[in-house]
N, C-alpha and C. Protein backbone atom coordinates (compact mmCIF):
# COMPACT_ATOMS: atom_id res chain seq x y z
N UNK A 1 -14.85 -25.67 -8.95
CA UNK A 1 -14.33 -24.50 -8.24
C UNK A 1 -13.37 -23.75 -9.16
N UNK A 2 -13.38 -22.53 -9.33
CA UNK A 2 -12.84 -21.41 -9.95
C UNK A 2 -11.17 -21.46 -9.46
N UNK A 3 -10.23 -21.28 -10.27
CA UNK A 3 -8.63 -21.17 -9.74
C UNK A 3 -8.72 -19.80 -10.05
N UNK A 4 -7.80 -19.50 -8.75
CA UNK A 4 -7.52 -17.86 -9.05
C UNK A 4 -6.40 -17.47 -10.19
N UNK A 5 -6.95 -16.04 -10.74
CA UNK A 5 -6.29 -16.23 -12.00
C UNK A 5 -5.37 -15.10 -11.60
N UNK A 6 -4.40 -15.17 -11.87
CA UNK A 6 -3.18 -13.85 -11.23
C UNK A 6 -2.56 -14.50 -10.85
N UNK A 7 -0.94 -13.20 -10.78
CA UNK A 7 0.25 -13.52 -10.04
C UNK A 7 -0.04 -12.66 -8.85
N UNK A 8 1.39 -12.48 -8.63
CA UNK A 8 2.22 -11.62 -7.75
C UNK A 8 1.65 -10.45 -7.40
N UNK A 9 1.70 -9.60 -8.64
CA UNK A 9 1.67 -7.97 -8.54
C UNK A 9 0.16 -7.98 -9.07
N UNK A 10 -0.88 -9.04 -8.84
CA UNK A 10 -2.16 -8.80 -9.33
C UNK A 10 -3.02 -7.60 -8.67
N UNK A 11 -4.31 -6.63 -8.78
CA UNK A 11 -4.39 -5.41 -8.61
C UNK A 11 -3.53 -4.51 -7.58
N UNK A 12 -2.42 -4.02 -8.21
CA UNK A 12 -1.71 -3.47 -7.61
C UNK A 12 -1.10 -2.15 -8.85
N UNK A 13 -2.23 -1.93 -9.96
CA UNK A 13 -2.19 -0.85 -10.83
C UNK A 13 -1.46 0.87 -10.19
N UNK A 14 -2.16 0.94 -8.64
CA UNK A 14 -1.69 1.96 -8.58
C UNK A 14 -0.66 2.42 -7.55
N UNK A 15 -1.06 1.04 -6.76
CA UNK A 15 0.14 1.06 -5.41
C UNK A 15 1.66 0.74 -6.04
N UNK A 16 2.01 -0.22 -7.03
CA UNK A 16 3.00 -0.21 -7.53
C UNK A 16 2.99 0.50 -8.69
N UNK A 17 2.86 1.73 -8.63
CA UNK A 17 3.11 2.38 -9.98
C UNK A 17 3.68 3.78 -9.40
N UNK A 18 4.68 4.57 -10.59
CA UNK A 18 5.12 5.20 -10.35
C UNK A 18 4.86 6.90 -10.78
N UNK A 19 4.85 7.87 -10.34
CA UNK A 19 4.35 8.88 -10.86
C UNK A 19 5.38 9.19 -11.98
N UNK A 20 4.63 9.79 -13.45
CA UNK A 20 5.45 10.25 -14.52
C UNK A 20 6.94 10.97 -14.24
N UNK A 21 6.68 11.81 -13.24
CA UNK A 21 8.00 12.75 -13.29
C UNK A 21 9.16 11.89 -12.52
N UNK A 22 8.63 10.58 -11.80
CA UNK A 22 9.64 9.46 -10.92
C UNK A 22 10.05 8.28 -11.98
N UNK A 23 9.66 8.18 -13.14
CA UNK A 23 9.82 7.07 -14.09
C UNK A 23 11.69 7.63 -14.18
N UNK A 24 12.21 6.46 -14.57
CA UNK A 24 13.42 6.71 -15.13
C UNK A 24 14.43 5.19 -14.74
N UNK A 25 15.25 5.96 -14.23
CA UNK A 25 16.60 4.77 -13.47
C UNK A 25 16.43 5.14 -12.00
N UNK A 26 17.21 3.31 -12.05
CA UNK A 26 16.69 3.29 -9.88
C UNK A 26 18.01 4.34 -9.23
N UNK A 27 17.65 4.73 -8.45
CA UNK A 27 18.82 4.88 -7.39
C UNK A 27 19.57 4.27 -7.05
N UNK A 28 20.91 4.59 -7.60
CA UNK A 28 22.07 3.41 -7.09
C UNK A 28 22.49 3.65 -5.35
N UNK A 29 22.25 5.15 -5.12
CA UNK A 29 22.56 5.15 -3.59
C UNK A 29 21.33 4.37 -2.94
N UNK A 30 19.82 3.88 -2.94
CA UNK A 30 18.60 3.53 -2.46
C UNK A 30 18.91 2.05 -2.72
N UNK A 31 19.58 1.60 -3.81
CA UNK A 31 19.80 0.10 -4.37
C UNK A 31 21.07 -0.88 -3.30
N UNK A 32 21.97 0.10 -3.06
CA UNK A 32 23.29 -0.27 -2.14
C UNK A 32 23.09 0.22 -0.72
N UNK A 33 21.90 0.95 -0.11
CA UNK A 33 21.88 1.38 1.12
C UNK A 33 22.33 0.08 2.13
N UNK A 34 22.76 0.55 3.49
CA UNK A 34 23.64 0.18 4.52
C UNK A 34 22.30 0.46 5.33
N UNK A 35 22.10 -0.94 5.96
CA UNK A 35 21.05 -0.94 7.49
C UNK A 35 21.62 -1.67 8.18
N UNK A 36 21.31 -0.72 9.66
CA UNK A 36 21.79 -1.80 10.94
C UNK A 36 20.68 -2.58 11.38
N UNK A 37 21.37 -2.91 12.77
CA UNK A 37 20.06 -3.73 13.05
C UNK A 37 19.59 -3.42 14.23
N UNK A 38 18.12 -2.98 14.20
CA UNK A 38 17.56 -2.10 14.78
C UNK A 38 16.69 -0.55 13.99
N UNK A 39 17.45 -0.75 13.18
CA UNK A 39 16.84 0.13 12.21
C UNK A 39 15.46 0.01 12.10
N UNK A 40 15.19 1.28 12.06
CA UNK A 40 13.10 1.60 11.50
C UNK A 40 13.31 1.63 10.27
N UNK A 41 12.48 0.74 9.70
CA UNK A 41 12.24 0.97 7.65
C UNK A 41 10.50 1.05 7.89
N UNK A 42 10.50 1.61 6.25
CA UNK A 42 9.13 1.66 5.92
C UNK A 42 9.40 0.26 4.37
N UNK A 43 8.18 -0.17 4.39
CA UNK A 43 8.07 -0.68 3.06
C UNK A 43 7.63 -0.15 1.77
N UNK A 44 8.61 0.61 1.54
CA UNK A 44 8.34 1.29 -0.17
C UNK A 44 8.42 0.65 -1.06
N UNK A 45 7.33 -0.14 -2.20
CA UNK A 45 8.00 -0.16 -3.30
C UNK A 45 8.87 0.13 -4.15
N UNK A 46 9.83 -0.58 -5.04
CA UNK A 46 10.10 -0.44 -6.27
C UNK A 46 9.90 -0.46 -7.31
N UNK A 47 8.84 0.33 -8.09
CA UNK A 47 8.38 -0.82 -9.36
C UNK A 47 9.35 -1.45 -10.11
N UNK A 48 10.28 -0.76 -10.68
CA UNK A 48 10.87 -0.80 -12.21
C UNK A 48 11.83 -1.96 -11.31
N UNK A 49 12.61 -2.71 -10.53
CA UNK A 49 12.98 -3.43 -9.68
C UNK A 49 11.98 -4.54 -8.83
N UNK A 50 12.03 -6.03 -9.61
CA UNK A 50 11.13 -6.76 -9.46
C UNK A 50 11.86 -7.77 -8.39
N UNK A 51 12.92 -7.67 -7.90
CA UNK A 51 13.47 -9.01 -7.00
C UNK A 51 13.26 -8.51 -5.58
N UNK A 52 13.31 -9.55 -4.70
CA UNK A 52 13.61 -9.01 -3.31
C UNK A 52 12.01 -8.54 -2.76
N UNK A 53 11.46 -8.10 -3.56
CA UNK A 53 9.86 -7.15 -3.39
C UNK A 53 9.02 -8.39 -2.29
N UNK A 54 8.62 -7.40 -1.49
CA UNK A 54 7.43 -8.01 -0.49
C UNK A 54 5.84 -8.37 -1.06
N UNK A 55 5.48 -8.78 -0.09
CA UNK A 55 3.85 -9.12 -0.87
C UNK A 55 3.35 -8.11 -0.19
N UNK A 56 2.45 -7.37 -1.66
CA UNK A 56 2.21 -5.68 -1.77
C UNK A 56 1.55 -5.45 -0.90
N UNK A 57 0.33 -6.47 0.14
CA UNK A 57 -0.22 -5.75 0.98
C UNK A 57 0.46 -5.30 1.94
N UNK A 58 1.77 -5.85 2.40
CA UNK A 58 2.36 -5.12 3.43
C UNK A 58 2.87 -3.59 3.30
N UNK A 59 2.20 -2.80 1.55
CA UNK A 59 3.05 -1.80 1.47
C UNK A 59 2.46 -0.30 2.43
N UNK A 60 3.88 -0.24 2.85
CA UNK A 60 3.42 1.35 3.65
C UNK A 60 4.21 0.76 5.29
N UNK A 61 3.97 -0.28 5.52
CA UNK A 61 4.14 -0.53 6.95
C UNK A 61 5.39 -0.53 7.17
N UNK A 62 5.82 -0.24 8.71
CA UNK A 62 7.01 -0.08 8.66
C UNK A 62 7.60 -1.23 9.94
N UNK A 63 8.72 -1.70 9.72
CA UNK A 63 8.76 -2.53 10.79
C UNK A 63 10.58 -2.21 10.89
N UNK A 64 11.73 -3.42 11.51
CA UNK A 64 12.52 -3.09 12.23
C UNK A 64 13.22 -4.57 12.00
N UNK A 65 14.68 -3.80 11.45
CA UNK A 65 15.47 -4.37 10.72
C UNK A 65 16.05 -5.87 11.68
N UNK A 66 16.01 -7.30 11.07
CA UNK A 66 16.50 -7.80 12.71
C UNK A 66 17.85 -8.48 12.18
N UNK A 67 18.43 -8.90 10.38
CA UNK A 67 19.75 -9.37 10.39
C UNK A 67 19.48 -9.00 8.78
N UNK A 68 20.87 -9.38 8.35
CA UNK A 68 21.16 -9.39 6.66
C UNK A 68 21.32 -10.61 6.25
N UNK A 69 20.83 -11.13 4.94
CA UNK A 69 20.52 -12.05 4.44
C UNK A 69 21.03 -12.18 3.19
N UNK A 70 22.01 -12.70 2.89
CA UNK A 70 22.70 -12.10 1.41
C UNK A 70 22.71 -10.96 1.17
N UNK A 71 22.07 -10.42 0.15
CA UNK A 71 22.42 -8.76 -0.47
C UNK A 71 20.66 -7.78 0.23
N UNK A 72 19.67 -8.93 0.88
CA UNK A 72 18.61 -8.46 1.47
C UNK A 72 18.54 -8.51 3.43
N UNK A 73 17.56 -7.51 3.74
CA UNK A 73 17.48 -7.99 4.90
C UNK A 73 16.13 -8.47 5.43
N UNK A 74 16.45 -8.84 6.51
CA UNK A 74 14.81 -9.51 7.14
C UNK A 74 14.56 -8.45 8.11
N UNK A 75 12.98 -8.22 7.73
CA UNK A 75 12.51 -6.97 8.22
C UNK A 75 11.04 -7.74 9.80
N UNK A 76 11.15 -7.53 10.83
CA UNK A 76 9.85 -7.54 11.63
C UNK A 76 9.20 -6.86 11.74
N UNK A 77 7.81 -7.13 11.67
CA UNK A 77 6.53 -5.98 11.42
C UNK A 77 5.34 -6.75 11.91
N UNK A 78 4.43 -6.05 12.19
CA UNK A 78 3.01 -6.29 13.00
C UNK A 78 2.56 -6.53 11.50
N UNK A 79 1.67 -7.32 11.41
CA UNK A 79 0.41 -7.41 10.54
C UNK A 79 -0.96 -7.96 11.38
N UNK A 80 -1.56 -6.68 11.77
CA UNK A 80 -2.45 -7.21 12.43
C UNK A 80 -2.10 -7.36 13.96
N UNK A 81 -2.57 -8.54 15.04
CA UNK A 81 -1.98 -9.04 15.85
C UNK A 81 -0.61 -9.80 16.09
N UNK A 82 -0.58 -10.15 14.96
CA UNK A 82 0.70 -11.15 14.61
C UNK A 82 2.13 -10.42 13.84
N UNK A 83 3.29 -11.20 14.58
CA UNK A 83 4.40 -10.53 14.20
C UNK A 83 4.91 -11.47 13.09
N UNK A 84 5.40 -10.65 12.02
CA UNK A 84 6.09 -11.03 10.90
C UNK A 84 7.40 -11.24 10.49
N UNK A 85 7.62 -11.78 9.58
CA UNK A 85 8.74 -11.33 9.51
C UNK A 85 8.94 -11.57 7.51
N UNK A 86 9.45 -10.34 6.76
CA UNK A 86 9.65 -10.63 5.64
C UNK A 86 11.00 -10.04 5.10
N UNK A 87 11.75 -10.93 4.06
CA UNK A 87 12.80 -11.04 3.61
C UNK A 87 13.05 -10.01 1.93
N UNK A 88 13.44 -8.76 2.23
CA UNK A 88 13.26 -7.55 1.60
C UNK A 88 14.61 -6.88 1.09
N UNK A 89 14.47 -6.39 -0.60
CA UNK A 89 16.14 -6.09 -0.98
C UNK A 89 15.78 -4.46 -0.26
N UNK A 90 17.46 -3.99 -0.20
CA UNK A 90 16.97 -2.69 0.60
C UNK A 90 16.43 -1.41 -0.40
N UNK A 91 16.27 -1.79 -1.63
CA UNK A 91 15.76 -0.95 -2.95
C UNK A 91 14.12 -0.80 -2.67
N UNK A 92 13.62 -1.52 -1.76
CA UNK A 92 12.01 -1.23 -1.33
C UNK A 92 12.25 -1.10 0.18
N UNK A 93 13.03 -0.85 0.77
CA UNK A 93 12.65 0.07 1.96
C UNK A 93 13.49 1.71 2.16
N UNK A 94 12.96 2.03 3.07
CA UNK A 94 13.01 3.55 3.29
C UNK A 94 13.39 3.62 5.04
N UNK A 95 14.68 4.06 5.13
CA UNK A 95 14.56 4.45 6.85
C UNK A 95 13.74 5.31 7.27
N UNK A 96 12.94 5.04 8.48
CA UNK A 96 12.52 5.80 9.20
C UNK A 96 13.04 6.25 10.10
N UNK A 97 13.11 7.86 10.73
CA UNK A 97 14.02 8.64 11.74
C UNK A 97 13.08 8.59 13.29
């Protein structure tokens, strides 16, 4: 039997990639953001910022902030039928209004 060969960020060429004119330095206000709890996030990547990052298929979804966890928080979200829950720095999420 074949072992799968890849990590983490395996085909994820374009979902974690960043457009030319967005390359640079992270956002220090996006890197230190303040969430409550209850909060709507979306799951945005970071590329150039590799810690904290979710597993990429959850990217885009948005779920709802439920505590803080050291310098990350734990986010709940549907995948599917089933409720989740993943442990996210706030440099890959995005509030939703």
């Amino acid at each position: 039997m074949a072992t799968r060969v890849g990590g983490f960020r395996r085909k994820t060429r374009h979902k974690l990639a960043k457009k030319p004119s967005e390359k640079g330095k992270i956002s220090i206000r996006k890197y230190f953001q303040e969430l409550k709890k209850d909060d709507s996030v979306c799951f945005k990547a970071e590329p150039a910022c590799q810690n904290g990052m979710y597993f990429p298929r959850f990217h885009g979804k948005t779920g709802k902030i439920i505590t803080k966890k050291g310098s990350c928080y734990e986010v709940a979200f549907k995948d599917g039928n089933k409720q989740k829950i993943a442990i996210v720095h706030p440099v890959h999420l995005k509030k939703v209004r």
